[in-house]
C-alpha atoms as a PDB file:
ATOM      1  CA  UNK A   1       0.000   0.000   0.000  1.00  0.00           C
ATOM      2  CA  UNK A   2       1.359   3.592  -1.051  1.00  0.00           C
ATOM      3  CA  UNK A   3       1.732   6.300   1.897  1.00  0.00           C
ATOM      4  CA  UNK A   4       2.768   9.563   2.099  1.00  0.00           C
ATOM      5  CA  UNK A   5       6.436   9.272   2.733  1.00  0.00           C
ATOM      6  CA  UNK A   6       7.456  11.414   5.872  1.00  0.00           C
ATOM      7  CA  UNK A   7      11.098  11.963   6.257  1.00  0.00           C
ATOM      8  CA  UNK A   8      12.914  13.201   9.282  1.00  0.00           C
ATOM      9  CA  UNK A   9      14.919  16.808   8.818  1.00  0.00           C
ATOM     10  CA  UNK A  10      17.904  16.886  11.250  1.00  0.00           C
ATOM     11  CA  UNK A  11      18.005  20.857  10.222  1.00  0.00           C
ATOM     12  CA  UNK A  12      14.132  21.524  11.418  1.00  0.00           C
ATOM     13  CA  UNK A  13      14.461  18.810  13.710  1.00  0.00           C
ATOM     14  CA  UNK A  14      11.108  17.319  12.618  1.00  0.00           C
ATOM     15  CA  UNK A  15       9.477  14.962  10.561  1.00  0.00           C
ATOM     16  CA  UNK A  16       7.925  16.812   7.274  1.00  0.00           C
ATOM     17  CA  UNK A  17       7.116  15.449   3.557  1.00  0.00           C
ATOM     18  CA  UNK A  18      10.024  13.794   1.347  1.00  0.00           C
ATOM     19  CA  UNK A  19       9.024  16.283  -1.239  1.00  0.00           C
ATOM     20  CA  UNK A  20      11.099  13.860  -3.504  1.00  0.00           C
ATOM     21  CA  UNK A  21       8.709  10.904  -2.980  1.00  0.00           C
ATOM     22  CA  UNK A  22       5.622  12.329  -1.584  1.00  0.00           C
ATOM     23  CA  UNK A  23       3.673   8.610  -2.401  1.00  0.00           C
ATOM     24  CA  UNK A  24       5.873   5.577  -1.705  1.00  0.00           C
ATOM     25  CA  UNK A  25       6.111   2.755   0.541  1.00  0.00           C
ATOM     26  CA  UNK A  26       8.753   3.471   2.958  1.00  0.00           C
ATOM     27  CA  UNK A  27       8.895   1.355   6.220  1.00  0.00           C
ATOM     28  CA  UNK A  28      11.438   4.318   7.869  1.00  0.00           C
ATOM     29  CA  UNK A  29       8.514   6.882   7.580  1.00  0.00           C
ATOM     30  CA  UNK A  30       6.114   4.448   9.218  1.00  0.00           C
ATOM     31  CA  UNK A  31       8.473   3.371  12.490  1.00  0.00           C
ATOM     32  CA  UNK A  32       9.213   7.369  12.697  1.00  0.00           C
ATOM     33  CA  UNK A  33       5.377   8.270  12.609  1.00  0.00           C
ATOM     34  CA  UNK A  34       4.414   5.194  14.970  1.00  0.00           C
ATOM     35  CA  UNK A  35       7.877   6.343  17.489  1.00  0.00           C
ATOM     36  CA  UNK A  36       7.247  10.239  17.395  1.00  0.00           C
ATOM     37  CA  UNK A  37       3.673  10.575  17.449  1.00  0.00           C
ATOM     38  CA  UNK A  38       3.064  11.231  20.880  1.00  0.00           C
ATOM     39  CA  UNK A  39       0.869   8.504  22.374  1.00  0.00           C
ATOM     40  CA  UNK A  40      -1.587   9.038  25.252  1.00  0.00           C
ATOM     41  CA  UNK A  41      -0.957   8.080  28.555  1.00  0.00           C
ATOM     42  CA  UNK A  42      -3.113   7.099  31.469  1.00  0.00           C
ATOM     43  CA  UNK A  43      -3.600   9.796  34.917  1.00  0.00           C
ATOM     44  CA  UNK A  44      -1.171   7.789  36.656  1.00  0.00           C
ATOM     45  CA  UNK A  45       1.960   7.478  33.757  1.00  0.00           C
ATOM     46  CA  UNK A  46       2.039  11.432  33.760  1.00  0.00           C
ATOM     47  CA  UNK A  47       5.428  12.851  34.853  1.00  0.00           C
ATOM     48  CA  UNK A  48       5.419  15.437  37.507  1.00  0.00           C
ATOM     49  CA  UNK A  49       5.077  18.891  36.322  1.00  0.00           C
ATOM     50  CA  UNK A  50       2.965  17.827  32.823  1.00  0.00           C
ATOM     51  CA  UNK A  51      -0.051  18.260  32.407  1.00  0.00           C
ATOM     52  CA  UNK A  52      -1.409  16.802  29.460  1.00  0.00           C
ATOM     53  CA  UNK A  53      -1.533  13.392  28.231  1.00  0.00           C
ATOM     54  CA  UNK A  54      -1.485  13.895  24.609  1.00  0.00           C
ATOM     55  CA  UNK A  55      -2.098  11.727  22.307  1.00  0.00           C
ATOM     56  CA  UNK A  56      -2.481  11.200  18.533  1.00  0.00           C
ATOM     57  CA  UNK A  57      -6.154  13.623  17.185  1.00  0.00           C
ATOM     58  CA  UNK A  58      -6.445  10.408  15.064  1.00  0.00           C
ATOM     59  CA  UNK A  59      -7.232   8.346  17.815  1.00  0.00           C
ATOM     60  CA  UNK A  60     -10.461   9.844  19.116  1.00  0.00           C
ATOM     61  CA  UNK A  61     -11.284   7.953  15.777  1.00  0.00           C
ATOM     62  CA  UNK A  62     -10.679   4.857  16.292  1.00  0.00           C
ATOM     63  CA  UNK A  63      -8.982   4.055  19.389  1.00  0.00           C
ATOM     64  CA  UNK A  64      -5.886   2.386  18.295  1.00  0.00           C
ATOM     65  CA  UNK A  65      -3.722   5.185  20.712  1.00  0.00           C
ATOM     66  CA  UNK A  66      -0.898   4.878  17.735  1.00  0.00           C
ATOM     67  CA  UNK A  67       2.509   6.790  18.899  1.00  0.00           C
ATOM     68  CA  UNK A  68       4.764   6.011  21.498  1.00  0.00           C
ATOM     69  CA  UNK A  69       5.191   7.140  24.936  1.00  0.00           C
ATOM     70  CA  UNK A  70       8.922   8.107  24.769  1.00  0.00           C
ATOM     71  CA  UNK A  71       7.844  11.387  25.576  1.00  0.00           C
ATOM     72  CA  UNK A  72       7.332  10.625  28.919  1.00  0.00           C
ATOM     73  CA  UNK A  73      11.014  10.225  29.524  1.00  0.00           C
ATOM     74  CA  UNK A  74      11.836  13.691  28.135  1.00  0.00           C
ATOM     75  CA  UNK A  75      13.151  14.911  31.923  1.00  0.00           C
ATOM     76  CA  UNK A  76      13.839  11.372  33.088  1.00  0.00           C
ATOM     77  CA  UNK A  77      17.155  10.608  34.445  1.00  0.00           C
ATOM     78  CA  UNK A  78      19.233   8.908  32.409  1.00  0.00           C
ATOM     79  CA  UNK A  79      19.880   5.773  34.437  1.00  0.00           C
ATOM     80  CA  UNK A  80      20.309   2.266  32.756  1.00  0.00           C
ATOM     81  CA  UNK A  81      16.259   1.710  33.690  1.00  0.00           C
ATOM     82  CA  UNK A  82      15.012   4.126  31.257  1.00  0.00           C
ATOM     83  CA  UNK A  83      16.833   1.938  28.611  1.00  0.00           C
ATOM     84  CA  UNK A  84      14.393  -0.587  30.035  1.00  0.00           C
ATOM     85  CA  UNK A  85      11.711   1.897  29.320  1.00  0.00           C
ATOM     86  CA  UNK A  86      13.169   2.826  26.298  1.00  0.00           C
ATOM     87  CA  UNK A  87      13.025  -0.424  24.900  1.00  0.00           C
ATOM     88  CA  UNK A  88       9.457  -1.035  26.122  1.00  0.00           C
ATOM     89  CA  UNK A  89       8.019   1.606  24.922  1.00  0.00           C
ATOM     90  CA  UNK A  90       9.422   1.675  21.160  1.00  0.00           C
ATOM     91  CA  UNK A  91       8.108  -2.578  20.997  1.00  0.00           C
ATOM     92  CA  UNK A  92       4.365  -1.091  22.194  1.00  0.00           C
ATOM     93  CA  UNK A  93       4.926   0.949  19.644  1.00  0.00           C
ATOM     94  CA  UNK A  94       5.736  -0.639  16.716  1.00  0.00           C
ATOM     95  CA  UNK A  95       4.088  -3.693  17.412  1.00  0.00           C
ATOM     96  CA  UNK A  96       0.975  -2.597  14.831  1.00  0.00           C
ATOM     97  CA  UNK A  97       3.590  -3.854  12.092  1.00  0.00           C
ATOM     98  CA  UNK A  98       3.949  -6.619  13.409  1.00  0.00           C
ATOM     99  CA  UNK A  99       0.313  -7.649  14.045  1.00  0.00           C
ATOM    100  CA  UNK A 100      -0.809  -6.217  10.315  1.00  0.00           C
ATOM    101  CA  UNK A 101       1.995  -8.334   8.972  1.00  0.00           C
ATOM    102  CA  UNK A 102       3.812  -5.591   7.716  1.00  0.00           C
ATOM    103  CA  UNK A 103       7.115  -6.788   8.802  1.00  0.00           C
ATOM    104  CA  UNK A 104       7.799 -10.198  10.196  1.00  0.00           C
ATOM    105  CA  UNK A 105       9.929  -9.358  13.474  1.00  0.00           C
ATOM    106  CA  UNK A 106      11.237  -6.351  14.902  1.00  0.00           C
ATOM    107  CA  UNK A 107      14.053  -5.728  17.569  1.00  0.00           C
ATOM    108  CA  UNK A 108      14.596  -3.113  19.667  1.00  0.00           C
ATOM    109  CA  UNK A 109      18.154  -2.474  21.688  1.00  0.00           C
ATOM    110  CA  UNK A 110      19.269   0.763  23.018  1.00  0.00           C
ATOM    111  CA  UNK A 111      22.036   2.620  24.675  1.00  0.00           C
ATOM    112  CA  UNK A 112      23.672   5.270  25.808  1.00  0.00           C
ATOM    113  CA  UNK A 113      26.057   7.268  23.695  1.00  0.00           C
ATOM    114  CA  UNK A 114      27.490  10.057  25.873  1.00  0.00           C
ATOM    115  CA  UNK A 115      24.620  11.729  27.246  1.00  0.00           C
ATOM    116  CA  UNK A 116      22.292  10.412  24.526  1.00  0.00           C
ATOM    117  CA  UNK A 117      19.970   7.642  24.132  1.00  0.00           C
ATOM    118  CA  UNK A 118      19.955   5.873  21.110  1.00  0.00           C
ATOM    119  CA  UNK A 119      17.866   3.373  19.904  1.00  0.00           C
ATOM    120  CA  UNK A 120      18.569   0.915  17.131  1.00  0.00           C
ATOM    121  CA  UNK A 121      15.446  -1.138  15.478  1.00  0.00           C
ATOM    122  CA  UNK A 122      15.929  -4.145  13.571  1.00  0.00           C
ATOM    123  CA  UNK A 123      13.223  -4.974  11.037  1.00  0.00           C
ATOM    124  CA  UNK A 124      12.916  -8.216   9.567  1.00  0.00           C
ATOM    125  CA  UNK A 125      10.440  -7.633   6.401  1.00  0.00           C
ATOM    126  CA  UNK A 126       7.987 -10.739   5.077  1.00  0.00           C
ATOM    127  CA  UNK A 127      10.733 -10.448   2.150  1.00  0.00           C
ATOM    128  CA  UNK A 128      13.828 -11.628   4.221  1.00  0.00           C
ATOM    129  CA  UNK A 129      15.466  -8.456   4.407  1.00  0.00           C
ATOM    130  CA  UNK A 130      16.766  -6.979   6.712  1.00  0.00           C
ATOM    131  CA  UNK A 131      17.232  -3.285   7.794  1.00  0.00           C
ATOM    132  CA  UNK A 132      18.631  -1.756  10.799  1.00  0.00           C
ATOM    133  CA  UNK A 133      17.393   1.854  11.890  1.00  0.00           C
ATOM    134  CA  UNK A 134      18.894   4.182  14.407  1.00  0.00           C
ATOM    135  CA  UNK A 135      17.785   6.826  16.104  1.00  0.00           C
ATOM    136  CA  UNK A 136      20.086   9.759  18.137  1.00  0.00           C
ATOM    137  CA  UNK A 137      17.978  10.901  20.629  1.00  0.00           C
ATOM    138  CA  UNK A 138      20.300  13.660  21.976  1.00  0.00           C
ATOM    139  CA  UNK A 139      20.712  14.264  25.246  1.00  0.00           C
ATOM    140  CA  UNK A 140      17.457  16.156  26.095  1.00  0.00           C
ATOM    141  CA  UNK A 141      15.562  13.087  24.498  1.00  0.00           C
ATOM    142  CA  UNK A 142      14.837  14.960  21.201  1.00  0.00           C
ATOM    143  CA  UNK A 143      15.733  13.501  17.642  1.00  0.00           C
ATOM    144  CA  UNK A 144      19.104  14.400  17.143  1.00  0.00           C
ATOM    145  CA  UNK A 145      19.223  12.218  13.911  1.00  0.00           C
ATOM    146  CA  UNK A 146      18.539   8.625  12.207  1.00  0.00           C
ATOM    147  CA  UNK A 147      19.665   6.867   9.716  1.00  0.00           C
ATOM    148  CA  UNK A 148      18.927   3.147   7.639  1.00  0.00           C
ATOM    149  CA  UNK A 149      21.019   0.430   6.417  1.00  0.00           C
ATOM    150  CA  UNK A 150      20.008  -2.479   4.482  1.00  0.00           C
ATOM    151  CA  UNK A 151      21.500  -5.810   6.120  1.00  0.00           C
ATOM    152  CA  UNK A 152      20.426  -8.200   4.083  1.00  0.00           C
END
């Protein structure tokens, strides 16, 4: 199926159109929509000193609560737990690929790298390849950066 093709800007910092390939199939703009899309979080996940829970507007539709939660760890401490959380948080996330059999497997690992986190994703496709994905968070927890390789 043919999506708009987001593409993350380390200059804006954001994710915006590949004006290149607006229509495409690319499995990097769908694990960067389902990780930084803000998913909601219940009363009692909500870090001191935030108030809202956010959450993706498309959800009000139909109540998949797509996104992650790595938000939440924005002013966490960066201890070798909120790798744990990390971790947890990006498989919740991109387990909708999984179940829709878009890819076959996904793995998540994550580390620290000076004072930021980042977060490499393997993705196993229903084709036998294999790409890896990482993600700089930075050291506030914002996308530094990412890039893809093909494995196999």
């Amino acid at each position: 199926m043919k999506d708009i093709i987001f593409k993350y800007d380390p200059v804006q910092k954001c994710f915006d159109l590949d004006l290149d390939n607006i229509v495409g199939d690319s499995l990097e703009s769908k694990i960067g929509m389902l990780l930084f899309t803000d998913a909601k979080c219940e009363d009692y996940e909500l870090p001191q000193f935030e108030q809202s829970k956010k959450g993706f507007w498309a959800d009000a539709y139909d109540k998949t609560n797509l996104g992650s939660k790595l938000w939440l760890l924005k002013r966490a401490k960066k201890t070798n737990n909120i790798l744990n959380d990390v971790n947890a948080y990006c498989n919740q996330a991109l387990q909708p690929l999984v179940n829709e059999k878009i890819v076959s497997k996904i793995e998540i690992e994550s580390h620290f790298e000076k004072k930021a986190i980042v977060i490499s994703i393997t993705v196993y496709s229903n084709q036998g390849n294999i790409d890896l994905i990482n993600y700089n968070l930075g050291d506030n927890n914002g996308l530094q950066n990412s890039n893809i390789q093909r494995i196999s």
